[in-house]
Protein backbone atom coordinates (compact mmCIF):
# COMPACT_ATOMS: atom_id res chain seq x y z
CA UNK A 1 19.11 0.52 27.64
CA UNK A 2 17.92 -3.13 26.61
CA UNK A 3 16.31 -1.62 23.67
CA UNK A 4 19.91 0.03 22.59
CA UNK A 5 21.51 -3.57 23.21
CA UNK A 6 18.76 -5.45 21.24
CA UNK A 7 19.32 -3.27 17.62
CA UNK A 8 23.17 -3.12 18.32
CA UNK A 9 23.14 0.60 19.81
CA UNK A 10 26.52 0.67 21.87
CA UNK A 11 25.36 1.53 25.82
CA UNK A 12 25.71 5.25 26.86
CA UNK A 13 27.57 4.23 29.94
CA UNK A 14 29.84 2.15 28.00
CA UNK A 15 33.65 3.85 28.60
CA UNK A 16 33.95 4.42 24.80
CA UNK A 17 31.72 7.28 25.10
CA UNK A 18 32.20 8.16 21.23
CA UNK A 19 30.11 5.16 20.58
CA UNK A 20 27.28 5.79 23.02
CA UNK A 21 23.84 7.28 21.19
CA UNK A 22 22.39 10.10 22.00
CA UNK A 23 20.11 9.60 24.85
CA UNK A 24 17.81 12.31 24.06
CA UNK A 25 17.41 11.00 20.37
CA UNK A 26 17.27 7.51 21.77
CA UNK A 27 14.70 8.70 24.24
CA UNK A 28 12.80 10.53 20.91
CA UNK A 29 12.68 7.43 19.21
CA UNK A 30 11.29 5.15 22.20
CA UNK A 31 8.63 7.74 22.08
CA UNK A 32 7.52 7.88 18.52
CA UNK A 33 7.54 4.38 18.52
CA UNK A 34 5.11 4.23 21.58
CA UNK A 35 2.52 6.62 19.97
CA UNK A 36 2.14 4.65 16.97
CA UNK A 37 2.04 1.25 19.36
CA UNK A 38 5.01 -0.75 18.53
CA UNK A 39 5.81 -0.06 22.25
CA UNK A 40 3.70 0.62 25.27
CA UNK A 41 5.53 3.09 28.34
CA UNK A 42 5.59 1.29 31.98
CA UNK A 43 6.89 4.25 33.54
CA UNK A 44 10.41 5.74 35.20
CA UNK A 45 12.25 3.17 37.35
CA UNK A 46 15.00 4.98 38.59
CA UNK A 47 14.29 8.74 38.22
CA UNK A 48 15.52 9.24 34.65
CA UNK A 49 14.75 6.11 32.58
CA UNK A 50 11.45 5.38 31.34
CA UNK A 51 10.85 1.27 31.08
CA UNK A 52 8.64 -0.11 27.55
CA UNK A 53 7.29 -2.69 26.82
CA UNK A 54 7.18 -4.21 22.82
CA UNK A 55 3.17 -5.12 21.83
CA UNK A 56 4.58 -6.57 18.49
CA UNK A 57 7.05 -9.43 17.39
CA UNK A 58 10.66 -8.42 17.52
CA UNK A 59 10.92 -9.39 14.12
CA UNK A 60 7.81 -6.86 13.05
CA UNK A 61 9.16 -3.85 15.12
CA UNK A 62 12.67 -4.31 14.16
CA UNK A 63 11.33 -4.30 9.95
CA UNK A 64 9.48 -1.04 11.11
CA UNK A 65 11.67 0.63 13.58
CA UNK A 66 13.38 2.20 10.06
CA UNK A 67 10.44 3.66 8.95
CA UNK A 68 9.18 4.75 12.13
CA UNK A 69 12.65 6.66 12.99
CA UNK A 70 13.13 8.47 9.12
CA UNK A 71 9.34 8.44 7.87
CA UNK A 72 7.98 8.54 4.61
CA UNK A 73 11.41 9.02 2.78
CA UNK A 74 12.24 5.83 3.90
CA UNK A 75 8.99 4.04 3.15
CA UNK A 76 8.97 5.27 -0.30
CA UNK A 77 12.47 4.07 -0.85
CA UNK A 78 11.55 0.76 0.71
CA UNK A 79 8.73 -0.21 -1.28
CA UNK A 80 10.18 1.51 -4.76
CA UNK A 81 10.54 -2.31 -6.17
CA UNK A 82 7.83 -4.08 -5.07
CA UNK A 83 5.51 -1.52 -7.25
CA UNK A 84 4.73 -2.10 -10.57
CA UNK A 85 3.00 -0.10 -13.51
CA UNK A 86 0.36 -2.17 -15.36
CA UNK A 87 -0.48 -1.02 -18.81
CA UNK A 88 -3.37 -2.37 -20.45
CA UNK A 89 -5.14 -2.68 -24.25
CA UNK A 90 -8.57 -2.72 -24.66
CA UNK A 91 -10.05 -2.45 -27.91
CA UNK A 92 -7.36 0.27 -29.50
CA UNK A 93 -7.56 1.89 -26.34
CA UNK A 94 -4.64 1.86 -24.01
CA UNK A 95 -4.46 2.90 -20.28
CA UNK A 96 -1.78 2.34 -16.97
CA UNK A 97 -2.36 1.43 -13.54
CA UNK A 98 -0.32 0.15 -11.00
CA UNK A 99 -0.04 -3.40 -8.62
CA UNK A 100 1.85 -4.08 -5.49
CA UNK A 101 3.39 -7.10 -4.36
CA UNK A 102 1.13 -9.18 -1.85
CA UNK A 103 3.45 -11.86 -1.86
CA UNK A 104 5.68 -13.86 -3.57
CA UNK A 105 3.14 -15.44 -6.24
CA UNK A 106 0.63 -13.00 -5.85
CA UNK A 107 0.08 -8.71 -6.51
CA UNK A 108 -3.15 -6.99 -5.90
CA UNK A 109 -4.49 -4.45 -7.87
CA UNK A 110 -7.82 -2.07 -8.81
CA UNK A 111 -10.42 -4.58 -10.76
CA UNK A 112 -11.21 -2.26 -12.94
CA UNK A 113 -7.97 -2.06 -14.54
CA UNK A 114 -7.62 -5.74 -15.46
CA UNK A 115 -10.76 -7.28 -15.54
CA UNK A 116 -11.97 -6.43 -19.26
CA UNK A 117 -8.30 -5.60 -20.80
CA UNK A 118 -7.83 -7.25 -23.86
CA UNK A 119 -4.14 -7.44 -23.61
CA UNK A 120 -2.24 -7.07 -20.31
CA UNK A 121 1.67 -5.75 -19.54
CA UNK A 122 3.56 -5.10 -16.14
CA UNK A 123 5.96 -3.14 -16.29
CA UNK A 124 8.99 -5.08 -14.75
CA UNK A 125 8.05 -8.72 -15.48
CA UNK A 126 7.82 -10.12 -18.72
CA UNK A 127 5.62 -12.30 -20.69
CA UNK A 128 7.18 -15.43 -20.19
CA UNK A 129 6.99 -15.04 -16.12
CA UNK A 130 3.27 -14.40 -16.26
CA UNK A 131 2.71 -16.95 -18.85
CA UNK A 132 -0.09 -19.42 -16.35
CA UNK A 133 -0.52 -15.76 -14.43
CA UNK A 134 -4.37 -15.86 -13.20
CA UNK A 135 -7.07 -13.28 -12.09
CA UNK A 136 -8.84 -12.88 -9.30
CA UNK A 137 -11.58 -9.85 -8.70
CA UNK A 138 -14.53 -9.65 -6.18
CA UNK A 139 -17.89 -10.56 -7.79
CA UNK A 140 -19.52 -7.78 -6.81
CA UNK A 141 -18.21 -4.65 -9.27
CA UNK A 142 -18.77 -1.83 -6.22
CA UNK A 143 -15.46 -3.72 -5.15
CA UNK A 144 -12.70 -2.65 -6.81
CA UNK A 145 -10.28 -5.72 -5.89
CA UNK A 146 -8.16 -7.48 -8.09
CA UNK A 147 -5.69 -10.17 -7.20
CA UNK A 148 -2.75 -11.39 -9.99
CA UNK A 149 -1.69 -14.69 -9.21
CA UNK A 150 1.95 -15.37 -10.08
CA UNK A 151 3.08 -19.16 -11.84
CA UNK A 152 6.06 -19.17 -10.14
CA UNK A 153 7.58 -16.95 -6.83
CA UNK A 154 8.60 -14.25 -8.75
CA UNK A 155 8.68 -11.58 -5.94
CA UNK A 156 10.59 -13.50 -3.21
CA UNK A 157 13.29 -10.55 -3.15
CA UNK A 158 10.88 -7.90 -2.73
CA UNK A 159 9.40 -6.28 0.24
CA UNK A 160 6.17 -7.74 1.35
CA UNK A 161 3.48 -5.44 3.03
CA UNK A 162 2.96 -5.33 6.55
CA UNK A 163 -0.70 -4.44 7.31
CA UNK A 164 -2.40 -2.41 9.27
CA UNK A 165 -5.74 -0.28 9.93
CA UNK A 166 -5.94 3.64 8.83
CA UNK A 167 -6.65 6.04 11.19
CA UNK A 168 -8.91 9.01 10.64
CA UNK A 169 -6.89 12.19 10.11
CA UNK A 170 -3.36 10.30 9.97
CA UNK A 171 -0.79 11.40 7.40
CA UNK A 172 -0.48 8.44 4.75
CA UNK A 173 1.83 8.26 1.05
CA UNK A 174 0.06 7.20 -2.10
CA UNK A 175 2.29 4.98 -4.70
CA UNK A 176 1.80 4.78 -8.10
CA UNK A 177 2.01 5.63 -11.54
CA UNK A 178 -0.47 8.30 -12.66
CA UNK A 179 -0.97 9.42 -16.21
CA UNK A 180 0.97 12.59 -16.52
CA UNK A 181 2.56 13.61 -20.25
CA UNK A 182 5.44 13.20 -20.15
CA UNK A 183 5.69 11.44 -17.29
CA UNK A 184 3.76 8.02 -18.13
CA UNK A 185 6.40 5.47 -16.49
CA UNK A 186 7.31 7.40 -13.11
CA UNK A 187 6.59 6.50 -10.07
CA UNK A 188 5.07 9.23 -7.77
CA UNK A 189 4.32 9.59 -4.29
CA UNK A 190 1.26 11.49 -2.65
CA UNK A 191 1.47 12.36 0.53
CA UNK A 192 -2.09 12.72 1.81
CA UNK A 193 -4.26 12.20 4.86
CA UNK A 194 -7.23 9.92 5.53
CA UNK A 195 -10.49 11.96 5.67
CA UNK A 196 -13.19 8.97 5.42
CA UNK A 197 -16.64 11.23 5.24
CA UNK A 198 -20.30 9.97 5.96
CA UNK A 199 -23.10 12.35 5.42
CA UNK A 200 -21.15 15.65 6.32
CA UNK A 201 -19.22 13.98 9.12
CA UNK A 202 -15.98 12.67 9.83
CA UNK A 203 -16.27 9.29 10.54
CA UNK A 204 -14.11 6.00 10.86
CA UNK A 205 -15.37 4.58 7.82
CA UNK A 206 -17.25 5.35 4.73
CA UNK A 207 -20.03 3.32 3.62
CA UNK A 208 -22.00 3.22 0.06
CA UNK A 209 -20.06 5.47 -1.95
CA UNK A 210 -19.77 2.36 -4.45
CA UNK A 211 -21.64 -0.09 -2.11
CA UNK A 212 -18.58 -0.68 -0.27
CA UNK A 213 -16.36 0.22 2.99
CA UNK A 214 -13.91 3.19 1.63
CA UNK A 215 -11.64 5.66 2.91
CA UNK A 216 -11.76 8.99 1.35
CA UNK A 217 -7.60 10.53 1.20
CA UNK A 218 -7.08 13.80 0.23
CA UNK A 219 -4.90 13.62 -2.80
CA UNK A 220 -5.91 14.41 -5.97
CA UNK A 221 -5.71 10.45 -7.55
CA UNK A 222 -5.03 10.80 -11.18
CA UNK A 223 -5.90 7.83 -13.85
CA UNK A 224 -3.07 5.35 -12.95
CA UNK A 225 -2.80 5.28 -9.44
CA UNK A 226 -5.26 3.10 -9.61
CA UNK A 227 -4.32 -0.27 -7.50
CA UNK A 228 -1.19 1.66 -5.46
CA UNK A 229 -0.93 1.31 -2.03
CA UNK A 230 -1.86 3.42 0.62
CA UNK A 231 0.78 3.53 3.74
CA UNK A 232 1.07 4.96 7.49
CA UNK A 233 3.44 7.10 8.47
CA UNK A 234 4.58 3.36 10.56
CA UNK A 235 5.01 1.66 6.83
CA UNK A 236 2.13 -0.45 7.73
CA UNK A 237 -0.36 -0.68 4.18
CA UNK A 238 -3.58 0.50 5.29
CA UNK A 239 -5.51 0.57 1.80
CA UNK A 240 -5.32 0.12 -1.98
CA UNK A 241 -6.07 3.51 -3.95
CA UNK A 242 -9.33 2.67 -5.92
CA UNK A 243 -10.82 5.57 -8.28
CA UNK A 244 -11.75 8.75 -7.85
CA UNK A 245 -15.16 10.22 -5.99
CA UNK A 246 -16.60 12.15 -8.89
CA UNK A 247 -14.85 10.77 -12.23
CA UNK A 248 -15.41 13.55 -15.07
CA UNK A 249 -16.23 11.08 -17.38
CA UNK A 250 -16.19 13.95 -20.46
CA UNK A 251 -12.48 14.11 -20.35
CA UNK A 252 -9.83 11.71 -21.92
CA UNK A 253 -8.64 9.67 -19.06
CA UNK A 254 -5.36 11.52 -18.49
CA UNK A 255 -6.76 14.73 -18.06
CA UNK A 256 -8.91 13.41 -15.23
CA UNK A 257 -8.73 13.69 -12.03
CA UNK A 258 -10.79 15.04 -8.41
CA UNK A 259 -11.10 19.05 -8.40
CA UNK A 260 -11.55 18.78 -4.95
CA UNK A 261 -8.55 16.75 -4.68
CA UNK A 262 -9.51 13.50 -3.04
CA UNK A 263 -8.95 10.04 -3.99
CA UNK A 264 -10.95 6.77 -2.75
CA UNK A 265 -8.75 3.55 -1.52
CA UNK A 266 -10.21 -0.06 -0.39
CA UNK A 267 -9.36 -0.41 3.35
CA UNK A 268 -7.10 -3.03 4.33
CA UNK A 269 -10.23 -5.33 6.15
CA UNK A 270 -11.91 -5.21 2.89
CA UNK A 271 -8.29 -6.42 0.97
CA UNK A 272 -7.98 -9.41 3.82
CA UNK A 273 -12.04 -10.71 3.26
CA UNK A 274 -10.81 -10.65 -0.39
CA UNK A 275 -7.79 -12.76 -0.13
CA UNK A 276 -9.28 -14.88 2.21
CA UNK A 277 -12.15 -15.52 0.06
CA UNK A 278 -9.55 -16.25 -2.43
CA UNK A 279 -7.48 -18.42 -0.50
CA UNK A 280 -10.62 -20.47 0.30
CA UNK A 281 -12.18 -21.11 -2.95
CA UNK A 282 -15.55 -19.13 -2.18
CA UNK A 283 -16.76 -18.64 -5.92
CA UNK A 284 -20.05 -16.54 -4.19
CA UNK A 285 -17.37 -13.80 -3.47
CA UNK A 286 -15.19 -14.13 -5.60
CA UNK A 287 -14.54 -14.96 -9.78
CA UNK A 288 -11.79 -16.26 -11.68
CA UNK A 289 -11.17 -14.63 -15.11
CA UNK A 290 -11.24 -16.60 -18.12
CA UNK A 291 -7.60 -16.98 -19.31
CA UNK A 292 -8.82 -16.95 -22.94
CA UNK A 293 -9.90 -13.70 -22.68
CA UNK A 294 -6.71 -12.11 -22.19
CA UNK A 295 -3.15 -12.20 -22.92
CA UNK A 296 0.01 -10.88 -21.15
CA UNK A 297 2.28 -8.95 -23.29
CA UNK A 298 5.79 -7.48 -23.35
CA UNK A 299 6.22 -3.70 -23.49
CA UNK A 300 8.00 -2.53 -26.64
CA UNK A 301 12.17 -2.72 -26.34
């Protein structure tokens, strides 16, 4: 019953007993939070209670427990604001992708969205915030990484990622905003699982698909997801969605998408040796974008 006391749950054998939780939903929850290792089981102590143990900081478990207990509902409704839509101009063509706040200065995205954009708009923020906005990618163009750092801390009120590794097999959400008529400023969630294939197999990780460590999900990922995160069923980010496999490069880029209905993301390892590359200054990784070569815009009223 320390767990109850800890997050405020009123003590089953507290006389008030129309305050006491359910024990057997209590009981659920300890569980679910064990198998996806926020807490580790010691075993029964008295015949009827099982004892845990936490393997993470209070203050981590107690930002997940929510997510954990309701699942991707939650999730989706947690991170709603600290997603934005990127819209870009590049030589009378125009196309959308989406960012995700990394923290408060800072939003990572796909490189390919916003590395050769003439003109650049997120959805959200105007022109005057980004004005002194830079951007980061990875030097090497089989990684799709893309860092936006902010002048000012624009996105102190928004959620911040917690990290974490993908799984193969486990049920993940895709967030973004994929090109679909009629439908060009919506955000939309995928829910998907991670399927990372080698050669025929099912492995841990997949290698030289684009010269880089990928997970294949499978969800179809339209033009415009595109630089979305990738989350657990725990709300821990475990990837950035990236491109497709097999782009049909015939087709206008709103009618494309994966027949087969999978999507490539950039695993979370790969996302941290970017930003710490970053955060370090190593130019042999990665490359600052001229800011002449690029403007930030507002949308139109």
């Amino acid at each position: 019953m320390e767990f109850a006391t800890s997050v405020q749950i009123p003590n089953p054998h507290h006389e008030n007993t129309t305050l006491s939780p359910n024990i057997y939903i209590l009981q659920a929850i300890l569980n679910k939070m064990a198998d996806v290792g926020v807490l580790m089981r010691l075993g029964i102590d008295d015949g009827f209670n099982t004892r845990y143990i936490c393997l993470t900081g209070r203050e981590q478990w107690l930002e997940i427990i929510e997510f954990v207990v309701y699942g991707f509902p939650s999730i989706i409704d947690a991170y709603d604001k600290s997603i934005f839509q990127i819209v870009v101009h590049s030589d009378g063509d125009q196309a959308s992708g989406t960012c995700f706040a990394y923290s408060e200065r800072g939003l990572l995205t796909a490189a390919h969205r916003v590395t050769t954009a003439r003109q650049i708009e997120i959805v959200g923020l105007n022109k005057s915030d980004l004005s002194g906005a830079r951007i980061f990618s990875a030097g090497s163009s089989t990684v799709d990484c893309a860092f936006i750092g902010l002048p000012t801390p624009l996105l102190s009120c928004r959620r911040m990622p917690h990290w974490g590794d993908a799984e193969v097999l486990e049920e993940v959400v895709l967030l973004g905003y994929p090109n679909i008529p009629t439908l060009l400023s919506v955000q939309i969630a995928e829910r998907a699982n991670v399927s990372t294939i080698l050669r025929g197999a099912v492995a841990s990780e997949a290698r030289d698909i684009f010269g880089s460590e990928l997970l294949l999900v499978t969800a179809p990922v339209r033009g415009g997801f595109s630089g979305g995160p990738v989350i657990n069923g725990s709300g821990l980010t475990v990837g950035m969605i990236s491109r497709q496999p097999f782009p049909q490069l015939e087709q206008p880029e709103i009618q494309r998408y994966d027949a087969a209905g999978f999507g490539l993301a950039i695993p979370r390892s790969i996302l941290a040796k970017f930003m710490d590359a970053i955060n370090h200054g190593d130019t042999a990784i990665v490359e600052e974008r001229d800011p002449n070569s690029f403007e930030w815009v507002d949308g139109p009223n």
